[in-house]
C-alpha atoms as a PDB file:
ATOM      1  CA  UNK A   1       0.000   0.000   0.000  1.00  0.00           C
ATOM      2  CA  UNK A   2       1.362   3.671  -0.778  1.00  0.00           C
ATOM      3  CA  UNK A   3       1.794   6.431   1.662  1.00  0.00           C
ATOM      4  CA  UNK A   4       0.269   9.836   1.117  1.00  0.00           C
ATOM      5  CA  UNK A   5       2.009  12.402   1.384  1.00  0.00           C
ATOM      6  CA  UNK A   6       3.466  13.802   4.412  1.00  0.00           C
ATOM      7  CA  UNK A   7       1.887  17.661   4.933  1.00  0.00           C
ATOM      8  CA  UNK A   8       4.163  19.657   7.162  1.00  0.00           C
ATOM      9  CA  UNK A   9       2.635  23.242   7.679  1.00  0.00           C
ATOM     10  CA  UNK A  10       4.248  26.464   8.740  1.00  0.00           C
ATOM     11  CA  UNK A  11       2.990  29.477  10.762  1.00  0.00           C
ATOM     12  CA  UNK A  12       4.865  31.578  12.462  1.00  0.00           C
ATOM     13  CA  UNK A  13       7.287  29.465  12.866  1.00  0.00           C
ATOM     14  CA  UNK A  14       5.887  26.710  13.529  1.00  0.00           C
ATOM     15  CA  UNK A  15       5.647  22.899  11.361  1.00  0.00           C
ATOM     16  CA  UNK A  16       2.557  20.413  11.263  1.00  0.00           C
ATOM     17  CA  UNK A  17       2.993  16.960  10.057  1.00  0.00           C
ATOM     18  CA  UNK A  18       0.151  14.737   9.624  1.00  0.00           C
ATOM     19  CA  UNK A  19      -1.224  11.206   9.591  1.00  0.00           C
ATOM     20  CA  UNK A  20      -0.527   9.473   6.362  1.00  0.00           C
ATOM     21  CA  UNK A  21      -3.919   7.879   4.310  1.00  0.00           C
ATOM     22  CA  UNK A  22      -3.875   4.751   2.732  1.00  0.00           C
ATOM     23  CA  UNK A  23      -4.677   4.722  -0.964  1.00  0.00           C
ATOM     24  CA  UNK A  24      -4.320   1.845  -3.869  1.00  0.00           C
ATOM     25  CA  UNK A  25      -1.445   2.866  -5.903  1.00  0.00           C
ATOM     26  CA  UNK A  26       1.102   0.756  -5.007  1.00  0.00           C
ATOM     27  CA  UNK A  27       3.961   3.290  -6.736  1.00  0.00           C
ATOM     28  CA  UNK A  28       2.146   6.185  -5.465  1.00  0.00           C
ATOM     29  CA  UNK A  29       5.092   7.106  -3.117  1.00  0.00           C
ATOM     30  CA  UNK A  30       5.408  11.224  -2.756  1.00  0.00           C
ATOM     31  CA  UNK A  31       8.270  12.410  -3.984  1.00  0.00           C
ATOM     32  CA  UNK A  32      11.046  14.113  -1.462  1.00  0.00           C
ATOM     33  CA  UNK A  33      10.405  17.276  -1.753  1.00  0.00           C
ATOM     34  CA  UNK A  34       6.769  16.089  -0.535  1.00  0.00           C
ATOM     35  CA  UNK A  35       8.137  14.086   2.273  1.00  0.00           C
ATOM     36  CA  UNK A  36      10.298  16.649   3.638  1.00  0.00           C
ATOM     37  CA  UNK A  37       6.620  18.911   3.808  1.00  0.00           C
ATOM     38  CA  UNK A  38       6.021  22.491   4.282  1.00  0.00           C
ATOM     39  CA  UNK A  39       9.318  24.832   5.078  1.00  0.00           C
ATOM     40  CA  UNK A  40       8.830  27.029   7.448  1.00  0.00           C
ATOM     41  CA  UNK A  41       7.363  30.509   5.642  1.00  0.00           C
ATOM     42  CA  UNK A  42       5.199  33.229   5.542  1.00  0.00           C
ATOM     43  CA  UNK A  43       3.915  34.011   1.999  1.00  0.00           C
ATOM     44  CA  UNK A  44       3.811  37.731   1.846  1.00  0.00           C
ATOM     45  CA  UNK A  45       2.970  38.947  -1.652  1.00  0.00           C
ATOM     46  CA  UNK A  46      -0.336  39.121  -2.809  1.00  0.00           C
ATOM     47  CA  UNK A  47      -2.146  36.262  -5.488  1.00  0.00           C
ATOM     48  CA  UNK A  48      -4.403  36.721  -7.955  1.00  0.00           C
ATOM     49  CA  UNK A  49      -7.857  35.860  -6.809  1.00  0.00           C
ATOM     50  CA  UNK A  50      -8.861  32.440  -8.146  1.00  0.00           C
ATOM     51  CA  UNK A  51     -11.118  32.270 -11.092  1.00  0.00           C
ATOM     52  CA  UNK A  52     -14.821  31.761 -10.025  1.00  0.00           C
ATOM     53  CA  UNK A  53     -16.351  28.633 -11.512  1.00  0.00           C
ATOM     54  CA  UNK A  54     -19.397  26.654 -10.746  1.00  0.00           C
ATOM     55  CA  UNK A  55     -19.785  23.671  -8.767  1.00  0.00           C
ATOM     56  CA  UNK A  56     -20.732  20.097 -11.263  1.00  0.00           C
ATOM     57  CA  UNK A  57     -23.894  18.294  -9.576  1.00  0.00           C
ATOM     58  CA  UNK A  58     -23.287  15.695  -7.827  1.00  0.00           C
ATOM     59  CA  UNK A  59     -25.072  12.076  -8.190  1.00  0.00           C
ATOM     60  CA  UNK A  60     -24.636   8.046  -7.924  1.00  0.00           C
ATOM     61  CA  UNK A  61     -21.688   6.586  -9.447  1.00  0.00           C
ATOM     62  CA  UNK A  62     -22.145   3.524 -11.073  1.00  0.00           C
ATOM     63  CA  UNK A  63     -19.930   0.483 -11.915  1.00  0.00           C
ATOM     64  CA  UNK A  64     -20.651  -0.886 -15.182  1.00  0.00           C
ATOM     65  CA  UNK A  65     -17.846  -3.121 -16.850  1.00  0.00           C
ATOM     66  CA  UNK A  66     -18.153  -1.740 -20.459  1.00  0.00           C
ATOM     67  CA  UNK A  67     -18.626   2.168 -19.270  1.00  0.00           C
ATOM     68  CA  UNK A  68     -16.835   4.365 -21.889  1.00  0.00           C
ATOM     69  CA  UNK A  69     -16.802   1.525 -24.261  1.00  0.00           C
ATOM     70  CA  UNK A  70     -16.585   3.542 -27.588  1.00  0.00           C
ATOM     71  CA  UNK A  71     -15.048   6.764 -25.815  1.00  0.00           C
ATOM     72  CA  UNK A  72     -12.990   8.183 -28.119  1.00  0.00           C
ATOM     73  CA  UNK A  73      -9.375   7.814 -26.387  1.00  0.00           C
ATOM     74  CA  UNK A  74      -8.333  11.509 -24.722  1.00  0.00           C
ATOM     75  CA  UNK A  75     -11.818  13.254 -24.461  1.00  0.00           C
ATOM     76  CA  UNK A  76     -11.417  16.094 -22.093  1.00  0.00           C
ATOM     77  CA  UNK A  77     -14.801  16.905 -19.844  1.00  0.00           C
ATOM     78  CA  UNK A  78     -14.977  20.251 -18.107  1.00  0.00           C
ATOM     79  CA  UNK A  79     -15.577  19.716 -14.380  1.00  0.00           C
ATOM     80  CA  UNK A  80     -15.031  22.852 -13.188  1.00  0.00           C
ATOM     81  CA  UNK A  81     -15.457  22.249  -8.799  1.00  0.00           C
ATOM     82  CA  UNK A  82     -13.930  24.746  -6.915  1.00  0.00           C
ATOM     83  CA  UNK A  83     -13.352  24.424  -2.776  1.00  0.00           C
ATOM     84  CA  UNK A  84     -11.755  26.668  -0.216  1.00  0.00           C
ATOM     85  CA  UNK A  85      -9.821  24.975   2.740  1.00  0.00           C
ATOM     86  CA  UNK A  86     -10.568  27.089   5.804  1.00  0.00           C
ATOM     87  CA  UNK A  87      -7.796  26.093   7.470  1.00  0.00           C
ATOM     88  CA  UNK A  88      -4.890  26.841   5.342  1.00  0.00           C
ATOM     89  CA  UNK A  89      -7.188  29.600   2.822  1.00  0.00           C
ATOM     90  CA  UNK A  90      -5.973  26.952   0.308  1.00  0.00           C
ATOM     91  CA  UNK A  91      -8.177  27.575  -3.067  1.00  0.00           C
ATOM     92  CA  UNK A  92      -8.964  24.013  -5.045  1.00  0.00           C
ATOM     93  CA  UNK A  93     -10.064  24.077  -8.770  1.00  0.00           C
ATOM     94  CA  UNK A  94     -10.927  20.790 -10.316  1.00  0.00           C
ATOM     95  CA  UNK A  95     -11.041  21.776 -13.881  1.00  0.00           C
ATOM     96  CA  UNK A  96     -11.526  19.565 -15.792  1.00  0.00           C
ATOM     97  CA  UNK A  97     -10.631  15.471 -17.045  1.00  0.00           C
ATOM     98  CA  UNK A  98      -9.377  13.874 -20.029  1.00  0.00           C
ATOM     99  CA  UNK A  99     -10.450  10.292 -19.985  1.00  0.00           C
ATOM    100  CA  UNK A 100     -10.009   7.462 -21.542  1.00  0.00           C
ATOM    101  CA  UNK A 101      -6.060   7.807 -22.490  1.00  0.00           C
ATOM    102  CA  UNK A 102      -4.069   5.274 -23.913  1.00  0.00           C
ATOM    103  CA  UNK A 103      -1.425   3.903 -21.272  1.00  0.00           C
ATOM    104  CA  UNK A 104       0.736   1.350 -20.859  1.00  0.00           C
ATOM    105  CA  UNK A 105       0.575   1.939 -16.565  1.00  0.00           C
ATOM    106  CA  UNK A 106       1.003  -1.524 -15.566  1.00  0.00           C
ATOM    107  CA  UNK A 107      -2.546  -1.984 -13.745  1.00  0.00           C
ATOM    108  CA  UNK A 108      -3.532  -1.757 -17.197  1.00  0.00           C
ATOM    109  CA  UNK A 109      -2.801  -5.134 -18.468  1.00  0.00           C
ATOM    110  CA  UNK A 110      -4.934  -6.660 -15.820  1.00  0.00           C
ATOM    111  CA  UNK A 111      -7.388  -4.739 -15.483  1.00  0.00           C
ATOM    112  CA  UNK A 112      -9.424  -4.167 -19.407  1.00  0.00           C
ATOM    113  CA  UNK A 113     -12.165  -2.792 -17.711  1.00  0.00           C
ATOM    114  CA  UNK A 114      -9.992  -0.007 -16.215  1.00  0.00           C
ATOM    115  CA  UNK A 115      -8.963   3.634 -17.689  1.00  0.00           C
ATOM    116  CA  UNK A 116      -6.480   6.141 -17.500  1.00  0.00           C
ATOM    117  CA  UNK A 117      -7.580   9.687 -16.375  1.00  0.00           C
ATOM    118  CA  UNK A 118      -5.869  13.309 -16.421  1.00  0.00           C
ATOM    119  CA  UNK A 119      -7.071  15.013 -13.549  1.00  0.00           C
ATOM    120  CA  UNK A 120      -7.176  18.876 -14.228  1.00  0.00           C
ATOM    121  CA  UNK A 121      -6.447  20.774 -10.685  1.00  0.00           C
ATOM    122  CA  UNK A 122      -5.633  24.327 -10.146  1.00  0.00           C
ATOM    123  CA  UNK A 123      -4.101  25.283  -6.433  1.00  0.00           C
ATOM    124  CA  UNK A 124      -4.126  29.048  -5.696  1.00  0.00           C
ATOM    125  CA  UNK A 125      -2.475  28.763  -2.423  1.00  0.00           C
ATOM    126  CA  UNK A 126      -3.239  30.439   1.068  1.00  0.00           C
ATOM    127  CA  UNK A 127      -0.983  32.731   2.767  1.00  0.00           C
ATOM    128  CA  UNK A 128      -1.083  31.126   6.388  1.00  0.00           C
ATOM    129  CA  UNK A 129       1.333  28.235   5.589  1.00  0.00           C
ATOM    130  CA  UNK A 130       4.255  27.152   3.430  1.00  0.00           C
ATOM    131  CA  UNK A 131       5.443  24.366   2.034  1.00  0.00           C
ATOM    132  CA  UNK A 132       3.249  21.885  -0.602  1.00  0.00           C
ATOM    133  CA  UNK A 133       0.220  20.591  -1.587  1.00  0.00           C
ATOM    134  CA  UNK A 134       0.468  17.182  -3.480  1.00  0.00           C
ATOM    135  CA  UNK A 135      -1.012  15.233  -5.988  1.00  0.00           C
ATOM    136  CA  UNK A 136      -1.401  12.133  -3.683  1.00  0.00           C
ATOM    137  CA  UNK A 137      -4.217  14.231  -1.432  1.00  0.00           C
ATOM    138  CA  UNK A 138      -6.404  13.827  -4.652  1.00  0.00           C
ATOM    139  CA  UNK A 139      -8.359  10.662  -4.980  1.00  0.00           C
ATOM    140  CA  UNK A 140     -10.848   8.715  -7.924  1.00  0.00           C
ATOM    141  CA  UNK A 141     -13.406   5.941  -6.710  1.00  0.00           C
ATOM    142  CA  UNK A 142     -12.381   2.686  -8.371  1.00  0.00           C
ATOM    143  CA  UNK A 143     -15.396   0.217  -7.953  1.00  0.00           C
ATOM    144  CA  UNK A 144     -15.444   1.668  -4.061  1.00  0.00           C
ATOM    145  CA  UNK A 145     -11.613   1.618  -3.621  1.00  0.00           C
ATOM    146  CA  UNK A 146      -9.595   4.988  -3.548  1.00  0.00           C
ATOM    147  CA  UNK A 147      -6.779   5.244  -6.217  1.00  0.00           C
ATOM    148  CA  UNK A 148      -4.453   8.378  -6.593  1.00  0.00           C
ATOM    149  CA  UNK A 149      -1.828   9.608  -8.585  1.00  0.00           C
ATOM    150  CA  UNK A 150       0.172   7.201 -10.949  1.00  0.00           C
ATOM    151  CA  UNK A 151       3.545   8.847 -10.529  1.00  0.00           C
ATOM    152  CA  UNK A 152       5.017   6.309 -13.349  1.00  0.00           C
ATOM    153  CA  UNK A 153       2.452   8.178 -16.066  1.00  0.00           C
ATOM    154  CA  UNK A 154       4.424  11.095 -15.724  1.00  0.00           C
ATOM    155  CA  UNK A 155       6.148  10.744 -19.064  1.00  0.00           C
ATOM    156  CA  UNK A 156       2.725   9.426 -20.695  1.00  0.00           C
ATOM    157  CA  UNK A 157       1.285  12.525 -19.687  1.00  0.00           C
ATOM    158  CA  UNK A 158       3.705  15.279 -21.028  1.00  0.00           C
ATOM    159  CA  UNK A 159       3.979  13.002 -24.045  1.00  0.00           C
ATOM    160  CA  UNK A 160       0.362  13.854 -24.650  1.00  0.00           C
ATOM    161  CA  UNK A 161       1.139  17.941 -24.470  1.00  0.00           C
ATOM    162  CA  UNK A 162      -0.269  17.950 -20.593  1.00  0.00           C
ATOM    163  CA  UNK A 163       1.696  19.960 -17.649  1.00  0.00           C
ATOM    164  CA  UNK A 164       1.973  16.818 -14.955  1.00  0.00           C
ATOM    165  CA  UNK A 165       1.354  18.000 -11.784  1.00  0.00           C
ATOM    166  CA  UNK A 166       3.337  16.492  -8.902  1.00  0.00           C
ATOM    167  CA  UNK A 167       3.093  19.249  -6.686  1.00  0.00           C
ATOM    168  CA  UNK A 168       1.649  22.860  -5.977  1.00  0.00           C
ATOM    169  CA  UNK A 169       4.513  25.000  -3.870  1.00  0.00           C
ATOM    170  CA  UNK A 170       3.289  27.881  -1.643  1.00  0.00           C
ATOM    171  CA  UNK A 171       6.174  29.862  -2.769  1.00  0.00           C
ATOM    172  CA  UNK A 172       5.624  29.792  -6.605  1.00  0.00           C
ATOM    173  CA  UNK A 173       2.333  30.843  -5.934  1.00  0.00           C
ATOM    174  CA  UNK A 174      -0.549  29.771  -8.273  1.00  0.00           C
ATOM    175  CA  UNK A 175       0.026  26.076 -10.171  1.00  0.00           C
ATOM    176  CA  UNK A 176      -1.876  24.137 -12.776  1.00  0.00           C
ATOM    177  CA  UNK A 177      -1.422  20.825 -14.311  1.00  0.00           C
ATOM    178  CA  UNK A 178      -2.780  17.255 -14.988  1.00  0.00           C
ATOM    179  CA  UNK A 179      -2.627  14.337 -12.370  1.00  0.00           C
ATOM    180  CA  UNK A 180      -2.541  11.153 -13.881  1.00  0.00           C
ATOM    181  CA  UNK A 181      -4.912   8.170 -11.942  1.00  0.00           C
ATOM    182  CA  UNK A 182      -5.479   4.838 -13.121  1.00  0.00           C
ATOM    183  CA  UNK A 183      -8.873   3.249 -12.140  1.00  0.00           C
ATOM    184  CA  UNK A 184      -8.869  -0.640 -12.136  1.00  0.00           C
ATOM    185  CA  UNK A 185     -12.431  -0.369 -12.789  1.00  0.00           C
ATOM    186  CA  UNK A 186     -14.264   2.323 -14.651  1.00  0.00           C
ATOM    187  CA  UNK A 187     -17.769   3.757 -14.592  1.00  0.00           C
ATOM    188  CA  UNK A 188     -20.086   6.488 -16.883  1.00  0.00           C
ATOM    189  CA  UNK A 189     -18.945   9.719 -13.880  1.00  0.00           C
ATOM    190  CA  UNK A 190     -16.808   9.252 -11.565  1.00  0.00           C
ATOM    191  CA  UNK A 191     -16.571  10.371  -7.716  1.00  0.00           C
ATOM    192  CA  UNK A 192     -13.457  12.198  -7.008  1.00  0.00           C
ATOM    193  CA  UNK A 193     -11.850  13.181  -3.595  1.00  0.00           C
ATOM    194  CA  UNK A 194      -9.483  15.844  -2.329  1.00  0.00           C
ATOM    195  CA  UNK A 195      -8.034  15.195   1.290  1.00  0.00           C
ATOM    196  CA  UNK A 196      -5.785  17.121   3.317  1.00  0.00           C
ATOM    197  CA  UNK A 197      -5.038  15.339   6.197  1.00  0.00           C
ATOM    198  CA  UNK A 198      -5.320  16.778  10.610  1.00  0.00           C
ATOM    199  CA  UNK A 199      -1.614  17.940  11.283  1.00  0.00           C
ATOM    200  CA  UNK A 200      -0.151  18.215  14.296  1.00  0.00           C
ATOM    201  CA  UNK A 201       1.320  22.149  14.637  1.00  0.00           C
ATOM    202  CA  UNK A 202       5.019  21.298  16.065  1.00  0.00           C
ATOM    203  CA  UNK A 203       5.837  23.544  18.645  1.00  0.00           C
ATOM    204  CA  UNK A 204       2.339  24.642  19.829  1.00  0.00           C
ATOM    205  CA  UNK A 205      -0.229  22.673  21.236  1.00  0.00           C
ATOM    206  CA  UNK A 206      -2.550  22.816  18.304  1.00  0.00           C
ATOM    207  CA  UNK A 207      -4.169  20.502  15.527  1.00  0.00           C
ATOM    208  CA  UNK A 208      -4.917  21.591  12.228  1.00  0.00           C
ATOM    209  CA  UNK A 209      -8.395  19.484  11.611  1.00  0.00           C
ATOM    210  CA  UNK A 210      -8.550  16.852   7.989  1.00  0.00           C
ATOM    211  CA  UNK A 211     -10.269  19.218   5.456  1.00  0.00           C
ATOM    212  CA  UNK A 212     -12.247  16.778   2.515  1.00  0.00           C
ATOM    213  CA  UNK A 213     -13.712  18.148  -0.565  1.00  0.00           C
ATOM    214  CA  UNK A 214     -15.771  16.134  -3.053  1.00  0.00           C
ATOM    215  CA  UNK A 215     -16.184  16.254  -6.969  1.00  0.00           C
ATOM    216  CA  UNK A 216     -17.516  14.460  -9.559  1.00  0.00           C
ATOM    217  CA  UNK A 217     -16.510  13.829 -13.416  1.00  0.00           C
ATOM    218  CA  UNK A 218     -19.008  13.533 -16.094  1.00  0.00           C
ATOM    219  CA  UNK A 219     -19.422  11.068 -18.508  1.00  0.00           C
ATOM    220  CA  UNK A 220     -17.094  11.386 -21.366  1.00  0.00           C
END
């Protein structure tokens, strides 16, 4: 099983580190600048306020074993979800999808009812904390199993003209780009997750509480 992502958050001074969540990609491993967290900042300069988009509908997600048969391969839907995490003043854009993308991720050999998606996300960071936010926080339902980011589709995805996304830094300010996810079994829309986990402030006696944010991805 992979480990998310260590968060380590900054203010004043002070770090957080929080409790790792389980997830189904078993190369999913954060990368080191991930592990090592958030450095201890203050972001001081102003950001551009966040584009305002509207919020999909939610609704059931159902498993079918032939959903997307006939998709054409690399059809983008717009999602467009946007969430705010009160806690860090994080800003979270789901933007959009591109499904059904030819892969050679190794799930994929076993699993022919499965698919390869491009998960849109736009981060317009908060100025409370430094440090990261990272692509293993964001999550797809896989026939009721949670599967994140497929770090070995990296090259897959900027073969196919896409920004990959391994991480959003505090410091560089606004980030967008794709995060590849392999689903071992597909469906028509698919649930999506983003999670940031409690943290532990170290050095003060205080808990920053697990912020979760839900989205959803039209049919293709």
């Amino acid at each position: 099983m992979a480990i998310a992502a260590i968060l380590a958050l900054s203010a004043c001074g002070g770090s957080v580190e929080d409790a790792p969540r389980e997830d189904t990609q078993s190369e999913a491993a954060p990368s080191e600048d991930q592990n090592q967290g958030f450095s201890a900042e203050e972001n001081t300069e102003e950001t551009e306020a966040p584009d305002s988009t509207d919020t999909t509908g939610g609704g059931e997600t159902t498993d079918t074993t032939d959903a997307g048969a006939g998709a054409a391969e690399g059809t983008e839907v717009k999602v467009g979800t946007e969430f705010t995490d009160e806690e860090t003043g994080d800003v979270i854009t789901i933007v959009s999808a591109v499904r059904h993308n030819p892969t050679e991720y190794y799930e994929a050999t076993d699993d022919p009812d499965g698919e390869m998606v491009y998960l849109e996300v736009k981060v317009e960071p908060g100025k409370t904390y430094g440090g990261t936010v990272s692509a293993a926080d964001f999550y797809l339902d896989s026939a009721g199993s949670e599967a994140n980011y497929a770090s070995t589709a990296k090259d897959e995805v900027e073969a196919a003209g896409y920004e990959y996304f391994d991480f959003a830094s505090r410091r560089d300010g606004r980030t967008t780009g794709y995060i590849p996810i392999y689903l071992g079994k597909t469906a028509d829309s698919i649930k999506g997750s983003y999670v940031r986990p409690e943290a532990k402030v170290i050095g003060e006696d205080k808990k920053v509480p697990e912020f979760e944010a839900e989205f959803e991805i039209p049919a293709a």
